[in-house]
C-alpha atoms as a PDB file:
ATOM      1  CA  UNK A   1     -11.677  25.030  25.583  1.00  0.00           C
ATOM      2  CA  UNK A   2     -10.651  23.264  28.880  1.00  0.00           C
ATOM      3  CA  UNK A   3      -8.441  24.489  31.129  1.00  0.00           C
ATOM      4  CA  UNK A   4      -5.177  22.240  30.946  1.00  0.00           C
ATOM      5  CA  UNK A   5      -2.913  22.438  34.279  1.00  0.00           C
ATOM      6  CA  UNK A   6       0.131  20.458  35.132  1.00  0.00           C
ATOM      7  CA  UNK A   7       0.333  17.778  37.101  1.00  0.00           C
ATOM      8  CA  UNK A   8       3.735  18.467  38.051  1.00  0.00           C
ATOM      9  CA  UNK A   9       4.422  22.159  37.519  1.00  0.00           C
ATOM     10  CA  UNK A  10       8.307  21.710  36.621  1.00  0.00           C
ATOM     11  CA  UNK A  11       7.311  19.561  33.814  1.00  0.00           C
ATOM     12  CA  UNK A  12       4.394  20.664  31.800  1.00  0.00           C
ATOM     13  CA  UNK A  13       3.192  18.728  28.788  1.00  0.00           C
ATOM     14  CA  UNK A  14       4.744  21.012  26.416  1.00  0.00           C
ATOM     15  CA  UNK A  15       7.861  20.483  27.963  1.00  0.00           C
ATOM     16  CA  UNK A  16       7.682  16.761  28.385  1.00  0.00           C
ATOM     17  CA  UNK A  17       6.605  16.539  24.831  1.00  0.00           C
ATOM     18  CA  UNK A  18      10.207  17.963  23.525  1.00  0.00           C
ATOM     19  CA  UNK A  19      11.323  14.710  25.336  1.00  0.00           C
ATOM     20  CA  UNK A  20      12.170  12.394  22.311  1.00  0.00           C
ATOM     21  CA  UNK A  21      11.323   8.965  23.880  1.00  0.00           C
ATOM     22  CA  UNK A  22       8.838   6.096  23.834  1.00  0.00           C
ATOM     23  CA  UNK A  23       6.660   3.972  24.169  1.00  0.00           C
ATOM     24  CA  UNK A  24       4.823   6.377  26.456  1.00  0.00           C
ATOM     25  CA  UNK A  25       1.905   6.763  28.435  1.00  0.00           C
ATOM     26  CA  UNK A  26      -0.362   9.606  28.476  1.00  0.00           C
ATOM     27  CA  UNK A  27      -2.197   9.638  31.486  1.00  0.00           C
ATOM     28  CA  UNK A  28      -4.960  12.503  31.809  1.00  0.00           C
ATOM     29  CA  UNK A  29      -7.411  13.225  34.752  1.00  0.00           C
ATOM     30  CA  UNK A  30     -10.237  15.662  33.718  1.00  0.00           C
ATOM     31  CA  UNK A  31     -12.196  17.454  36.549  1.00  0.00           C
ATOM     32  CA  UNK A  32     -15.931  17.101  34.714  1.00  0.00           C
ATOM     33  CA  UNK A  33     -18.536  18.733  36.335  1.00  0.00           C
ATOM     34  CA  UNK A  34     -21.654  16.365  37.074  1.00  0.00           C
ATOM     35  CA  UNK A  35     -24.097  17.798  34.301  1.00  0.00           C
ATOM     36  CA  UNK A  36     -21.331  17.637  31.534  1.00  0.00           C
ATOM     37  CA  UNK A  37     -20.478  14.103  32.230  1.00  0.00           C
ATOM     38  CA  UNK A  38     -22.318  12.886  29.609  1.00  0.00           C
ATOM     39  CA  UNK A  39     -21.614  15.313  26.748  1.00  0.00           C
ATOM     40  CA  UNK A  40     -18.103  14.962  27.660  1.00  0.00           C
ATOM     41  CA  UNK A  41     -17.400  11.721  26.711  1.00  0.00           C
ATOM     42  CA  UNK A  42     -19.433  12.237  23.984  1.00  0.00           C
ATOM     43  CA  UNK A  43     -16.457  14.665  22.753  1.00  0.00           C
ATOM     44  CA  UNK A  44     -14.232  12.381  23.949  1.00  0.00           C
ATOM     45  CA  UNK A  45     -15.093   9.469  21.936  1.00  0.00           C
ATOM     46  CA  UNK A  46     -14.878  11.546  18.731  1.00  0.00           C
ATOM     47  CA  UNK A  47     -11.655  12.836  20.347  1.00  0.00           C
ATOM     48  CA  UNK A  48     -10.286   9.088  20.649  1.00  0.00           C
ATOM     49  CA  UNK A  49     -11.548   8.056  17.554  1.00  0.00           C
ATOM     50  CA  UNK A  50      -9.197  10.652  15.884  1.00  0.00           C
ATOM     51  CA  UNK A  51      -6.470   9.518  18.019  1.00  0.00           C
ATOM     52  CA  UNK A  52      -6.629   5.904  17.142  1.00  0.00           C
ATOM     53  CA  UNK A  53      -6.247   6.908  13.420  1.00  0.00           C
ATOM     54  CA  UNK A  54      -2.667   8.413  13.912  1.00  0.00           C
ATOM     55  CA  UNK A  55       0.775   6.943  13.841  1.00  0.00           C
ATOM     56  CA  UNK A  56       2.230   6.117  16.645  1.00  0.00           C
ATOM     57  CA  UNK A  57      -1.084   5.183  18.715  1.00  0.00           C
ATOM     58  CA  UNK A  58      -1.274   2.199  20.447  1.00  0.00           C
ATOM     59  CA  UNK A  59      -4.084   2.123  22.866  1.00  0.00           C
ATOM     60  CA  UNK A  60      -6.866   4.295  24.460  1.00  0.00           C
ATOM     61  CA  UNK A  61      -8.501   3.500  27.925  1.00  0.00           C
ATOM     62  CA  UNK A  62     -10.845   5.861  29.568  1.00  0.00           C
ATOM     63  CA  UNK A  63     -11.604   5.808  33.668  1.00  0.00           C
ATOM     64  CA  UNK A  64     -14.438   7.209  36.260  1.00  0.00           C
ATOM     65  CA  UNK A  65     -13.819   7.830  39.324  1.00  0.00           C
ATOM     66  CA  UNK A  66     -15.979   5.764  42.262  1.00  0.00           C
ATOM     67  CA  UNK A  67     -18.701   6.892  44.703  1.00  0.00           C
ATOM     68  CA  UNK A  68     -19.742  10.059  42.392  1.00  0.00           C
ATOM     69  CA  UNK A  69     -16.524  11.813  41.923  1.00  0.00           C
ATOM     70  CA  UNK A  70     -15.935  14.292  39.272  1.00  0.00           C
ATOM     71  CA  UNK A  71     -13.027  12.834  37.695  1.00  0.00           C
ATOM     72  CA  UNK A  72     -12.475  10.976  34.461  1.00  0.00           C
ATOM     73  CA  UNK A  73      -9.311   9.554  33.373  1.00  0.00           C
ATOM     74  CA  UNK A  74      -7.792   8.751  29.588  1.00  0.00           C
ATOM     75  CA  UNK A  75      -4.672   6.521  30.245  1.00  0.00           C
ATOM     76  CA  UNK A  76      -3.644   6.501  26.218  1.00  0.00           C
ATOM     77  CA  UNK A  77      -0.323   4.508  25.091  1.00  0.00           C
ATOM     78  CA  UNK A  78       2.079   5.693  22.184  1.00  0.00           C
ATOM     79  CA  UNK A  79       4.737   4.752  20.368  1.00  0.00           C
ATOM     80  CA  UNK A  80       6.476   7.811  21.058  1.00  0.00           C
ATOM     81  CA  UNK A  81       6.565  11.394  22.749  1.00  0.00           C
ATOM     82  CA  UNK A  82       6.928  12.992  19.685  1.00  0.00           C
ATOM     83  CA  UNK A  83       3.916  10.705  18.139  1.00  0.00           C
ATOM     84  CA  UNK A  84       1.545  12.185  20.592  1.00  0.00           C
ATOM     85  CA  UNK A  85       2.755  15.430  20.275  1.00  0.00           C
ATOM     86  CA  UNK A  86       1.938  15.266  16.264  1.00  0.00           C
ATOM     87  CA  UNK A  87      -1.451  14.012  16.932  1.00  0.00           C
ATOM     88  CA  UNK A  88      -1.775  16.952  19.487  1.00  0.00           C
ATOM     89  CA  UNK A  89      -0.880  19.813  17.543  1.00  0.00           C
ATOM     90  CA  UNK A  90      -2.734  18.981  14.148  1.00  0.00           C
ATOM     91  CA  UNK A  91      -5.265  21.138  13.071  1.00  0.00           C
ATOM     92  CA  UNK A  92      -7.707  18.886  13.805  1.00  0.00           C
ATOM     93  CA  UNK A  93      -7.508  17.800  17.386  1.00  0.00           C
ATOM     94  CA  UNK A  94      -7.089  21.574  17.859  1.00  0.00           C
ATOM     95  CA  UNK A  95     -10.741  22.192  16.389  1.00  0.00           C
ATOM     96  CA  UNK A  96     -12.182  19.305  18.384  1.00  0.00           C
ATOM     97  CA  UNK A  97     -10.384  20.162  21.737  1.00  0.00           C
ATOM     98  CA  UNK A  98     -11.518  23.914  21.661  1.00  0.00           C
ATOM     99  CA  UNK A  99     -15.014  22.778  21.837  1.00  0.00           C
ATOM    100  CA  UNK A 100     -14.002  21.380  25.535  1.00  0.00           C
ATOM    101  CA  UNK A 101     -16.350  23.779  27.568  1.00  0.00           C
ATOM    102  CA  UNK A 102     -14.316  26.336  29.921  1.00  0.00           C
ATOM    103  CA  UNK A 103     -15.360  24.555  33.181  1.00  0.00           C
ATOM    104  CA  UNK A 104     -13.426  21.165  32.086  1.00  0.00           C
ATOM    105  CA  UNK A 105      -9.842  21.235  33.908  1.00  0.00           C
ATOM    106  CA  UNK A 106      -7.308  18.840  32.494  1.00  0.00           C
ATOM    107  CA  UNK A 107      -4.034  17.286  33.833  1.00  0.00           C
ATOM    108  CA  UNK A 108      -2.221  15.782  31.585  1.00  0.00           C
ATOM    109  CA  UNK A 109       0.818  14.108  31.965  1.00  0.00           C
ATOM    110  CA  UNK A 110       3.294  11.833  30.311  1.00  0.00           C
ATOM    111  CA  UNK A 111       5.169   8.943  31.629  1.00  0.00           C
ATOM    112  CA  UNK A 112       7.798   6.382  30.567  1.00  0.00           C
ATOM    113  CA  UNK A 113       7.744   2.644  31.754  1.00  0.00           C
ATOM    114  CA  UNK A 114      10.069   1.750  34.222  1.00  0.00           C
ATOM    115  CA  UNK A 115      11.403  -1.753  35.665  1.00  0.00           C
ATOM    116  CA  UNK A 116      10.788  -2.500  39.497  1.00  0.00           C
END
């Protein structure tokens, strides 16, 4: 299963996901090594295609970095906090996240729109 790591250590996901609010944004950066690029998104896609069939999703957009970094990055909208953390802990995305290979390090992180 990947490795997930905080983004900001005071506020891990688990934490932010007791935080009833919404529309959110999950935005996750995944350290991929070069060779599991491929196969990666592979899992991800059958990752995302379970996540579009739950309440509460809204959107799904999935980034690489330039000049032949390492890094991908989901940026997924939801309704809510507690939508995403549904989705999260069922069963199902369990089964499908555990077969993440070990050398996959994720950040995820949630965030709330705000007006400038």
């Amino acid at each position: 299963m990947a490795e997930l790591q905080s983004l900001d250590p005071s506020t891990p996901l688990f934490a932010q996901f007791k935080e009833r609010t919404g529309p959110i944004v999950l935005a996750n950066t995944f350290v991929v090594p070069e060779e599991r690029a491929e196969s990666f998104l592979a899992l991800f896609r059958r990752q995302a295609e379970f996540m579009r069939a739950q309440p509460g999703f809204v959107s799904l957009q999935m980034h690489r970095g330039t000049a032949d970094s390492r890094l991908l990055m989901n940026v997924a909208v939801w309704e809510s906090t507690e939508a995403l953390a549904t989705a999260f802990g069922s069963p199902q995305f369990q089964r499908l996240a555990a077969e993440s290979p070990d050398d996959i390090v994720s950040y995820p992180h949630v965030f709330e729109r705000i007006d400038v």
